[in-house]
C-alpha atoms as a PDB file:
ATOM      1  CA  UNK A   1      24.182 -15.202 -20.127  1.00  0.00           C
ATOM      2  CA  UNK A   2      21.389 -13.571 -22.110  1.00  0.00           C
ATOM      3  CA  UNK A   3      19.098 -11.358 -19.940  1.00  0.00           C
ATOM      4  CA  UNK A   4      15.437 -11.328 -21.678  1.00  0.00           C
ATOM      5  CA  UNK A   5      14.462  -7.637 -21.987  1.00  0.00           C
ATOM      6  CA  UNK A   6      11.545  -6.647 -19.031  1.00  0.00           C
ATOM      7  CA  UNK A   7       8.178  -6.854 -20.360  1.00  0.00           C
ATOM      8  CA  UNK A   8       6.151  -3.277 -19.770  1.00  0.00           C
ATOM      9  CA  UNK A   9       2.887  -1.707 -20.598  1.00  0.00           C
ATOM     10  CA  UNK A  10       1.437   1.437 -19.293  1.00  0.00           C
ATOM     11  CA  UNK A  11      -2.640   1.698 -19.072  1.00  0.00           C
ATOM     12  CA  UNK A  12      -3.059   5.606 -19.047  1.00  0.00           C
ATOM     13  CA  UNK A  13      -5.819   7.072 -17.769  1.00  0.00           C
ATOM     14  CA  UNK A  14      -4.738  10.983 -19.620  1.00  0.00           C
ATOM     15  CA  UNK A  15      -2.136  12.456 -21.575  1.00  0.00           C
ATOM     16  CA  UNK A  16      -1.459  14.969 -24.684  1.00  0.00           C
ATOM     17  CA  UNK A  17      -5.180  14.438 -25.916  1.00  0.00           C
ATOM     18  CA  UNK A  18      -6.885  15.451 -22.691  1.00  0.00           C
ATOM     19  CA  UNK A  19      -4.622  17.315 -20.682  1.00  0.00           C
ATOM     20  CA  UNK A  20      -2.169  20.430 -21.152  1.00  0.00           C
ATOM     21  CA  UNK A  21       0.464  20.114 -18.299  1.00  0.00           C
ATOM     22  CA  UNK A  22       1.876  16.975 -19.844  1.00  0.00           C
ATOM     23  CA  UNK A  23       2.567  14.863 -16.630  1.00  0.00           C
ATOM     24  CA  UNK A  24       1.320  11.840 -17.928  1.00  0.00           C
ATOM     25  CA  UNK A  25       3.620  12.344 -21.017  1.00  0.00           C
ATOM     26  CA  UNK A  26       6.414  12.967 -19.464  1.00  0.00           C
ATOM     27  CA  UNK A  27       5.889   9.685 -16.919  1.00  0.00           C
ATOM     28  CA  UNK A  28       5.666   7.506 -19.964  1.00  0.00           C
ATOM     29  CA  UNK A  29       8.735   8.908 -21.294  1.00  0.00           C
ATOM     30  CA  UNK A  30      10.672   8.472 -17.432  1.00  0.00           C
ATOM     31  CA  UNK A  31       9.887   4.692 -18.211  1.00  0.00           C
ATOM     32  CA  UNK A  32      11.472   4.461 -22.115  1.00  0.00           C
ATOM     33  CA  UNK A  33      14.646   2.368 -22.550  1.00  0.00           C
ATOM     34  CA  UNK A  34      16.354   5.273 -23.185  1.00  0.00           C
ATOM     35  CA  UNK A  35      17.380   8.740 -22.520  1.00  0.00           C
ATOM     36  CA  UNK A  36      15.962   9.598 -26.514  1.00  0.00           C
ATOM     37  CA  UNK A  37      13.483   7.257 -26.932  1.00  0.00           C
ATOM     38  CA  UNK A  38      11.978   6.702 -30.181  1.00  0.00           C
ATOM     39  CA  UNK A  39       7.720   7.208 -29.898  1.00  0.00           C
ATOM     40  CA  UNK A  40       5.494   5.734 -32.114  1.00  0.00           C
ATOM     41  CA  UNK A  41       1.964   6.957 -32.059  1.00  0.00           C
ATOM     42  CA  UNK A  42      -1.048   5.032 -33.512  1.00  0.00           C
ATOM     43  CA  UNK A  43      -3.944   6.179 -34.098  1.00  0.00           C
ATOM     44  CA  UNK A  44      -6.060   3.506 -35.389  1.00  0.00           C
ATOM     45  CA  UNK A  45      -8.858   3.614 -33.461  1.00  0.00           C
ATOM     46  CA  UNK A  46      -9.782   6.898 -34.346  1.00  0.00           C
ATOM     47  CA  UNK A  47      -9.527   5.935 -38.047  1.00  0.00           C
ATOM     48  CA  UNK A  48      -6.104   8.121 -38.122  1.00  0.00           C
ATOM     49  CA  UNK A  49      -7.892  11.451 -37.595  1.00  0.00           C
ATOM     50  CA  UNK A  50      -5.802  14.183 -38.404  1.00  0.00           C
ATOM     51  CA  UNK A  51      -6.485  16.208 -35.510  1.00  0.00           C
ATOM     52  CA  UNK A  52      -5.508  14.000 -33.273  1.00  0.00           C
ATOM     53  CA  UNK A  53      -2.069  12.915 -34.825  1.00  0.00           C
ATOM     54  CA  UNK A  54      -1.417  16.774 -34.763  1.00  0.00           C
ATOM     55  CA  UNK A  55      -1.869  16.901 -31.133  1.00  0.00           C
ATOM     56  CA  UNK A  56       0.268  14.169 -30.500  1.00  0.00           C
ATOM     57  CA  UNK A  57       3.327  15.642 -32.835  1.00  0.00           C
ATOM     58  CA  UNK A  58       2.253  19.207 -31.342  1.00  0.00           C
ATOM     59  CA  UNK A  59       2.986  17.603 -27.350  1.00  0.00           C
ATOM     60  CA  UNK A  60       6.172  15.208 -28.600  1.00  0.00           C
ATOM     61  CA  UNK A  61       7.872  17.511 -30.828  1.00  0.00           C
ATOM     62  CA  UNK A  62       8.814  19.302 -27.843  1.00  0.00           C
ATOM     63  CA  UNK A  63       9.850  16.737 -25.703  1.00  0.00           C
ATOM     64  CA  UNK A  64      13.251  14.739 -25.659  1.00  0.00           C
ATOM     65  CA  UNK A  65      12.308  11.871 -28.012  1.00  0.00           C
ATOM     66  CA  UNK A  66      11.987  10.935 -31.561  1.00  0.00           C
ATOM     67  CA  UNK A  67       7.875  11.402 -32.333  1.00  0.00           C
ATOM     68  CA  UNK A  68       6.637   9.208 -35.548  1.00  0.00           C
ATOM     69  CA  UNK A  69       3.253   7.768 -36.114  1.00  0.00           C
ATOM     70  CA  UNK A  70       1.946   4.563 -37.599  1.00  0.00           C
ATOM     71  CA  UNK A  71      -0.848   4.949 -40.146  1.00  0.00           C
ATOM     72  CA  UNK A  72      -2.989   1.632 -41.426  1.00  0.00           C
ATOM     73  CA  UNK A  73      -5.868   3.506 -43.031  1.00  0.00           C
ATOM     74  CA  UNK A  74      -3.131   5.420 -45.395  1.00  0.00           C
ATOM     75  CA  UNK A  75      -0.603   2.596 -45.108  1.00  0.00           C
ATOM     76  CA  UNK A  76       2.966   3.220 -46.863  1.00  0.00           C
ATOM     77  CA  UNK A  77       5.188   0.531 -45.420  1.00  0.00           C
ATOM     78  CA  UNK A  78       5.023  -2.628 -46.349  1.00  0.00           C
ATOM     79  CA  UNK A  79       5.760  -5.880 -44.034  1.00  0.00           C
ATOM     80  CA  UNK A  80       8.840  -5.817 -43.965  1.00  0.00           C
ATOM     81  CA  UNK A  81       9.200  -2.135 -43.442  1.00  0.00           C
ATOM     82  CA  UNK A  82       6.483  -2.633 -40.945  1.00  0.00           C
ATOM     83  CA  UNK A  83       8.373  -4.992 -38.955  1.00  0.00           C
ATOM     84  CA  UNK A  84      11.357  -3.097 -39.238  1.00  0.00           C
ATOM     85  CA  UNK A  85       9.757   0.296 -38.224  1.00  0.00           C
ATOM     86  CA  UNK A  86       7.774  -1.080 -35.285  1.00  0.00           C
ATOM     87  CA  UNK A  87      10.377  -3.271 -33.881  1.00  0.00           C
ATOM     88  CA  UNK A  88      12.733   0.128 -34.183  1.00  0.00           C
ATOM     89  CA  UNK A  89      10.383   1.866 -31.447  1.00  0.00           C
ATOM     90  CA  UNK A  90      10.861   2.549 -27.597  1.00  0.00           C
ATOM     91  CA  UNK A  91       7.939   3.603 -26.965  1.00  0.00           C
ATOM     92  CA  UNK A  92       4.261   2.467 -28.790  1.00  0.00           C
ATOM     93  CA  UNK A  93       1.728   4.880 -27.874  1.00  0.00           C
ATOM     94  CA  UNK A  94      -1.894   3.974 -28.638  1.00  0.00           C
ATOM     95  CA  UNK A  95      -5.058   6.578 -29.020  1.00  0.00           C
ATOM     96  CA  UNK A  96      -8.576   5.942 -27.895  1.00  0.00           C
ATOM     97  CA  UNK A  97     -11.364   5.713 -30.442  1.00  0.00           C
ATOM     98  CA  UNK A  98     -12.842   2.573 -31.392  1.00  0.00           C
ATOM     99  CA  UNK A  99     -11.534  -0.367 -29.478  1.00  0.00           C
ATOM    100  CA  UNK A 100     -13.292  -3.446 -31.545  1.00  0.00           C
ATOM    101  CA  UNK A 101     -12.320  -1.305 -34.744  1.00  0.00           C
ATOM    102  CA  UNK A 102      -8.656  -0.908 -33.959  1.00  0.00           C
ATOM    103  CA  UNK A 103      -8.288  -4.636 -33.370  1.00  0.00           C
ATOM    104  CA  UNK A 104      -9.792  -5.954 -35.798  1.00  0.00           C
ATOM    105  CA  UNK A 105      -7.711  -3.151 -37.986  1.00  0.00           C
ATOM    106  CA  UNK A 106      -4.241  -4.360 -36.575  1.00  0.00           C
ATOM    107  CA  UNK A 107      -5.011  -7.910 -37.330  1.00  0.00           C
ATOM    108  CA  UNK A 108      -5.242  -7.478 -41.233  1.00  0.00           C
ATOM    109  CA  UNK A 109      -2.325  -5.402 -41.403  1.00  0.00           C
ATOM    110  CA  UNK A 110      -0.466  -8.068 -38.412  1.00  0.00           C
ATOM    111  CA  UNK A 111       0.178  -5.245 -36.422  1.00  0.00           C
ATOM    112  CA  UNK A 112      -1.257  -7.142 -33.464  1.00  0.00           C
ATOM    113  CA  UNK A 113       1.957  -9.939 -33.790  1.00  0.00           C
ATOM    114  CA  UNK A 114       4.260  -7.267 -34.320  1.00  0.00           C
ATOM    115  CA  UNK A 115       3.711  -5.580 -31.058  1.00  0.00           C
ATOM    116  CA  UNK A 116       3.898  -8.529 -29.160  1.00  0.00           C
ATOM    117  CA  UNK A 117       7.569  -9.250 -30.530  1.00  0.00           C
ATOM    118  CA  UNK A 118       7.775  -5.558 -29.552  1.00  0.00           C
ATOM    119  CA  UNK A 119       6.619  -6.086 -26.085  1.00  0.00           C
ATOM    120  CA  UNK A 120       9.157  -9.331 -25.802  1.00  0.00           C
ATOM    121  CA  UNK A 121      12.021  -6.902 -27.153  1.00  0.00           C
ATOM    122  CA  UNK A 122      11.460  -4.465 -24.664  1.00  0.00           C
ATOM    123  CA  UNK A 123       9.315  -1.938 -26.161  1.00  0.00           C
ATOM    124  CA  UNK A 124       7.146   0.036 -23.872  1.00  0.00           C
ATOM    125  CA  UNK A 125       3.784  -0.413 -24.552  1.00  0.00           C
ATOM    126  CA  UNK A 126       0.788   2.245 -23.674  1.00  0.00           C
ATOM    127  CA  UNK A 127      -2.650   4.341 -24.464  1.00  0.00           C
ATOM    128  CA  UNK A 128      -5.516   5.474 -23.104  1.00  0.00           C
ATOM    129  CA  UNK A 129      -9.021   4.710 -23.719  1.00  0.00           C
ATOM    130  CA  UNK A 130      -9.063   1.830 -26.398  1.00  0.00           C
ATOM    131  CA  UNK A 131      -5.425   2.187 -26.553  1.00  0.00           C
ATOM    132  CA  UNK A 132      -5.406   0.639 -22.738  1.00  0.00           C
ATOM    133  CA  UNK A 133      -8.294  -1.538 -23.571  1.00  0.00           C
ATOM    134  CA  UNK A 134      -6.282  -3.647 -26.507  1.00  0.00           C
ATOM    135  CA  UNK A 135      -3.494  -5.128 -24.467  1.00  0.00           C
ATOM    136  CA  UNK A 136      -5.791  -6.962 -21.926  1.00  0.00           C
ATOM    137  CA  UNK A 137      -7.883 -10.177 -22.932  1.00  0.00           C
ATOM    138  CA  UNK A 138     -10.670  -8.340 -22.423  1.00  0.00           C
ATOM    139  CA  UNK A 139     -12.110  -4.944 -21.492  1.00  0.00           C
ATOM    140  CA  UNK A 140     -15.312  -2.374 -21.100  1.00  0.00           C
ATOM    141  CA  UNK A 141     -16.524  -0.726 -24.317  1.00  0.00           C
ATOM    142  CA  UNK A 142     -18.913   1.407 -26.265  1.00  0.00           C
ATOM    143  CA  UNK A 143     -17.474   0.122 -29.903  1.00  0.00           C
ATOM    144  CA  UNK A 144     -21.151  -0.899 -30.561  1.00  0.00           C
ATOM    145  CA  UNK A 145     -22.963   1.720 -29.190  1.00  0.00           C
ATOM    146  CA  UNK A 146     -23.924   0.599 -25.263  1.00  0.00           C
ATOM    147  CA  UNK A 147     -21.796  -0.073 -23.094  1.00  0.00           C
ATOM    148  CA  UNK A 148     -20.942  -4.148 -23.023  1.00  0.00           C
ATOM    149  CA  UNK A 149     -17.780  -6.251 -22.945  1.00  0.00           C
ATOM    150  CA  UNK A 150     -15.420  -7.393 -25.468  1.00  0.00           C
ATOM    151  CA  UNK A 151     -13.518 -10.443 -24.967  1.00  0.00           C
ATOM    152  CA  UNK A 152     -11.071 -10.030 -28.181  1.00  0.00           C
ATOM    153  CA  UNK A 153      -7.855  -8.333 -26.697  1.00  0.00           C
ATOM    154  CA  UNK A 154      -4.409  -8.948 -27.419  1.00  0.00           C
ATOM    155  CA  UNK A 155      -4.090 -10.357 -24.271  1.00  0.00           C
ATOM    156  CA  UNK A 156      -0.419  -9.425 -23.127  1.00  0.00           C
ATOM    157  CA  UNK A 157      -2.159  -8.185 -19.655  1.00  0.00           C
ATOM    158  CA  UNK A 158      -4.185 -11.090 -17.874  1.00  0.00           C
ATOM    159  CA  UNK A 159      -8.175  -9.798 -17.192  1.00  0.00           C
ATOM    160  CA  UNK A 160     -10.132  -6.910 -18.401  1.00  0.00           C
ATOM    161  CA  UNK A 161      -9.474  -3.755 -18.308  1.00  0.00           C
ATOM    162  CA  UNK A 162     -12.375  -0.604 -17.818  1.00  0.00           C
ATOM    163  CA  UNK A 163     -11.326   2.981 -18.902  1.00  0.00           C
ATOM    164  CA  UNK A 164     -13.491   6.007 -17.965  1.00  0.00           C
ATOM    165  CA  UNK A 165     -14.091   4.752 -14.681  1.00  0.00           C
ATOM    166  CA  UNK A 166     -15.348   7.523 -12.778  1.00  0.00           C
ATOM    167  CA  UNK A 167     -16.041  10.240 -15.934  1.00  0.00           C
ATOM    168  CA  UNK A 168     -18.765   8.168 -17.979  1.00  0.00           C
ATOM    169  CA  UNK A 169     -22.121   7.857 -16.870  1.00  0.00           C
ATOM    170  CA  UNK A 170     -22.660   3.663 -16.301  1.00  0.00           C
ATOM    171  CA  UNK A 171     -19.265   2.774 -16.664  1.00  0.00           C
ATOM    172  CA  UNK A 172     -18.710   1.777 -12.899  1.00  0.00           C
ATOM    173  CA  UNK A 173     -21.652  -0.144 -12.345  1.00  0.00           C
ATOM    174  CA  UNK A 174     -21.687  -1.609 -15.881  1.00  0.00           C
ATOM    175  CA  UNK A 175     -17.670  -2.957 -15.747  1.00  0.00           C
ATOM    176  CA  UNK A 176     -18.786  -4.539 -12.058  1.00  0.00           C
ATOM    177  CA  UNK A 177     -21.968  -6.337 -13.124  1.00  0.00           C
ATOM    178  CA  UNK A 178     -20.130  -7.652 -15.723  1.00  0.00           C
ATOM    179  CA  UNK A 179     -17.178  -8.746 -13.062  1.00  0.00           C
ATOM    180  CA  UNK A 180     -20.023  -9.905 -10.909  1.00  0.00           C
ATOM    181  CA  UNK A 181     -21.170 -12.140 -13.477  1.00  0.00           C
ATOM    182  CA  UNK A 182     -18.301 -13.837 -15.432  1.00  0.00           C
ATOM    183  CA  UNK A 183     -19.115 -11.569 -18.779  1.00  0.00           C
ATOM    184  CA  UNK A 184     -15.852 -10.374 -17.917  1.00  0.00           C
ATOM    185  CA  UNK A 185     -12.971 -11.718 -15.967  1.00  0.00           C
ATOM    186  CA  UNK A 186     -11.048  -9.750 -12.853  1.00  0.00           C
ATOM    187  CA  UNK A 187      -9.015  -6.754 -14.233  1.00  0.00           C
ATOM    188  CA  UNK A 188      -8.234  -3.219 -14.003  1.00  0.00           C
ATOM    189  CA  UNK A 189     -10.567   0.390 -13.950  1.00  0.00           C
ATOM    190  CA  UNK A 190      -8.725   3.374 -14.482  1.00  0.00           C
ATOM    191  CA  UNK A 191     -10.251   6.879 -13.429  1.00  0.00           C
ATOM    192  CA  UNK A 192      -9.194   9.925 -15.604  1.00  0.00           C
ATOM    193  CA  UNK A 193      -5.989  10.841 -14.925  1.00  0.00           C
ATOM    194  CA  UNK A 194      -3.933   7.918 -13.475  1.00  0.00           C
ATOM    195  CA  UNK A 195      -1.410   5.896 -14.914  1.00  0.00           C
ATOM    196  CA  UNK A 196      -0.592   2.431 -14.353  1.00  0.00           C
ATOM    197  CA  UNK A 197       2.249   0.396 -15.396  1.00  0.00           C
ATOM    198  CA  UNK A 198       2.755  -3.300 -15.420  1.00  0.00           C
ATOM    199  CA  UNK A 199       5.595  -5.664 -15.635  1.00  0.00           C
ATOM    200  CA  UNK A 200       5.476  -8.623 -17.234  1.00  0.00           C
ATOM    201  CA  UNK A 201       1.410  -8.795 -16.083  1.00  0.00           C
ATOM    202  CA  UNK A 202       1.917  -7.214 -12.823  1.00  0.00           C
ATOM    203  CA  UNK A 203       1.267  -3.856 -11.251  1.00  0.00           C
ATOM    204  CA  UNK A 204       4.447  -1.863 -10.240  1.00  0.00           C
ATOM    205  CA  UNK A 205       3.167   1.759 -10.285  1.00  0.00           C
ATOM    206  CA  UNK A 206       0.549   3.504 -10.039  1.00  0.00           C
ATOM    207  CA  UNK A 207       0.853   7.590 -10.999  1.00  0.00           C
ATOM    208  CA  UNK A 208      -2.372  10.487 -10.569  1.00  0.00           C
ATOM    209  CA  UNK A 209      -1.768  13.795 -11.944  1.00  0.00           C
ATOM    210  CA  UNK A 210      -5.679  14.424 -10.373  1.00  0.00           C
ATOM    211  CA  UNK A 211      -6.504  14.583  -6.814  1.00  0.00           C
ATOM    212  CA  UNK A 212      -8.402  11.672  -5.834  1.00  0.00           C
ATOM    213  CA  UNK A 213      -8.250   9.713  -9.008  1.00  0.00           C
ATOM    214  CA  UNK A 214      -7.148   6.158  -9.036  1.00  0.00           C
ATOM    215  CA  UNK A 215      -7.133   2.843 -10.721  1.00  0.00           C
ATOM    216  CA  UNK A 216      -9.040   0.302  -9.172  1.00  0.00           C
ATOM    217  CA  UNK A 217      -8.741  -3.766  -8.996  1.00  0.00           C
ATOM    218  CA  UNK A 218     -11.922  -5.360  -9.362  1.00  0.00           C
ATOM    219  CA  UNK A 219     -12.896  -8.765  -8.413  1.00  0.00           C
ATOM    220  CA  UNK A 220     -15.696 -11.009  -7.689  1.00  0.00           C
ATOM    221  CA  UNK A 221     -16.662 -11.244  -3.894  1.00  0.00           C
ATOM    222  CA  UNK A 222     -17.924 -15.115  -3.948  1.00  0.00           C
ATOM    223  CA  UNK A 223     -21.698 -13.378  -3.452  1.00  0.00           C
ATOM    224  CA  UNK A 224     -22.431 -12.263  -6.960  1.00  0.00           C
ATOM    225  CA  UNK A 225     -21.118  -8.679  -6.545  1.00  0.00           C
ATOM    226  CA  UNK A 226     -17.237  -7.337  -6.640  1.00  0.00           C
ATOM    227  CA  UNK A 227     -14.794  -6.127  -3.945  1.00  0.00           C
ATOM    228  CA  UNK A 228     -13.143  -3.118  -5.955  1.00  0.00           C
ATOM    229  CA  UNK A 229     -10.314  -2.019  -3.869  1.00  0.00           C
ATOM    230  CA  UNK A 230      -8.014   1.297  -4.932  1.00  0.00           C
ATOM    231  CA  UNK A 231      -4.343   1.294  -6.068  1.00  0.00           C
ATOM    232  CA  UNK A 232      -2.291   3.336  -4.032  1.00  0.00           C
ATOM    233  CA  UNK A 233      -0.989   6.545  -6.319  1.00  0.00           C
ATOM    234  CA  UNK A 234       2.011   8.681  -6.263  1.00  0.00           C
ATOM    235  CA  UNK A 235       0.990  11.949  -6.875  1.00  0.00           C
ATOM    236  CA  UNK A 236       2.916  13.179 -10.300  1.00  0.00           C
ATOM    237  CA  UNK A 237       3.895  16.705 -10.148  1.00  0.00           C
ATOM    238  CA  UNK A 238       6.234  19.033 -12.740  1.00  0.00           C
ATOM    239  CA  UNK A 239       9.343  18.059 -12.758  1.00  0.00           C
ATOM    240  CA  UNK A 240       8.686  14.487 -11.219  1.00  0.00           C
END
């Protein structure tokens, strides 16, 4: 009998771009299929910005894994290759930047039905900032300026998700009106520094690298506000 490959993404709340002691990193890496995994960064959202593709090869080079990165705005591959090279990965690793720019980005190029196959294959899939927003099918953003809600994810995570929770000013009590309300549907607020993984929809971990710091469910309360209750963490340390 044919067991169907478990279904994972990872909504990070850190990592390489924002931290230096790497315990976010090497969490995402504890969760690969294997011991070498193949990681494929994207950068879309930031519009491929050098910088930050050299940070990521900088913090994976060293690491035990197989670093590559996916570039749409300078695209060499095409779909087949695409397929191929995507499909090939362990681990998909998504930037921040521009959330309503990096989907509508991956849906001209059909990177968007590429990593689902991925994520029914097996592939681990995970960011931060826009690159937790995409996978929900919906989330908290400032891709046109104020902060609103964007109900145009890829939908492989049920709800909304909120980065920035506790490091933006209006985040919190912009993400809960728009829970109170209906804008957005139920879903997930990640303080920086936190990690949160998900199988097959559902929470099953829940990391901090940052005292105090966690992600948060948020739901209406039946009265027009939200009940936003914490996620329990394990505290990540080096060498855990």
């Amino acid at each position: 009998m044919t067991v169907a490959p478990v279904r994972r993404l990872a909504l990070l709340g850190g990592g390489f771009s924002t931290e230096d002691d790497g315990l976010l990193d090497d969490w995402v890496l504890g969760h690969a299929r294997t011991d070498r995994p193949k990681v494929c960064f994207v950068p879309t959202a930031s519009g491929d910005a050098p910088g930050y593709v050299e940070k990521f090869l900088a913090a994976y080079r060293s690491r035990a894994c197989e670093p590559a990165v996916l570039s749409l705005f300078r695209r060499e591959l095409d779909d087949g290759s695409l397929r191929t090279f995507l499909l090939s990965q362990d681990v998909v690793y998504v930037g921040g930047g521009n959330t309503a720019n990096l989907l509508a980005v991956w849906r001209v190029h059909g990177v968007d039905r590429l990593l689902r196959e991925a994520y029914d294959r097996g592939t681990l899939l995970c960011g931060i900032s826009a690159g937790a927003n995409c996978w929900a099918e919906a989330s908290h953003t400032d891709s046109f300026g104020p902060l609103t809600h964007l109900s145009d994810g890829l939908g492989l995570l049920p709800g909304s998700v909120c980065p920035h929770y506790d490091s933006e000013p209006g985040r919190r009590s912009s993400y809960r009106a728009a829970v109170a309300t209906g804008a957005l549907a139920a879903g997930w607020a990640l303080e920086d520094g936190v990690g949160a993984l998900f199988t097959d929809g559902r929470p099953t971990e829940a990391v901090t690298r940052t005292p105090g710091a966690r992600p948060y469910r948020v739901e209406p309360d039946g009265n027009g506000g939200t009940e936003e209750r914490a996620t329990p963490c394990r505290p990540l340390a080096a060498g855990t």
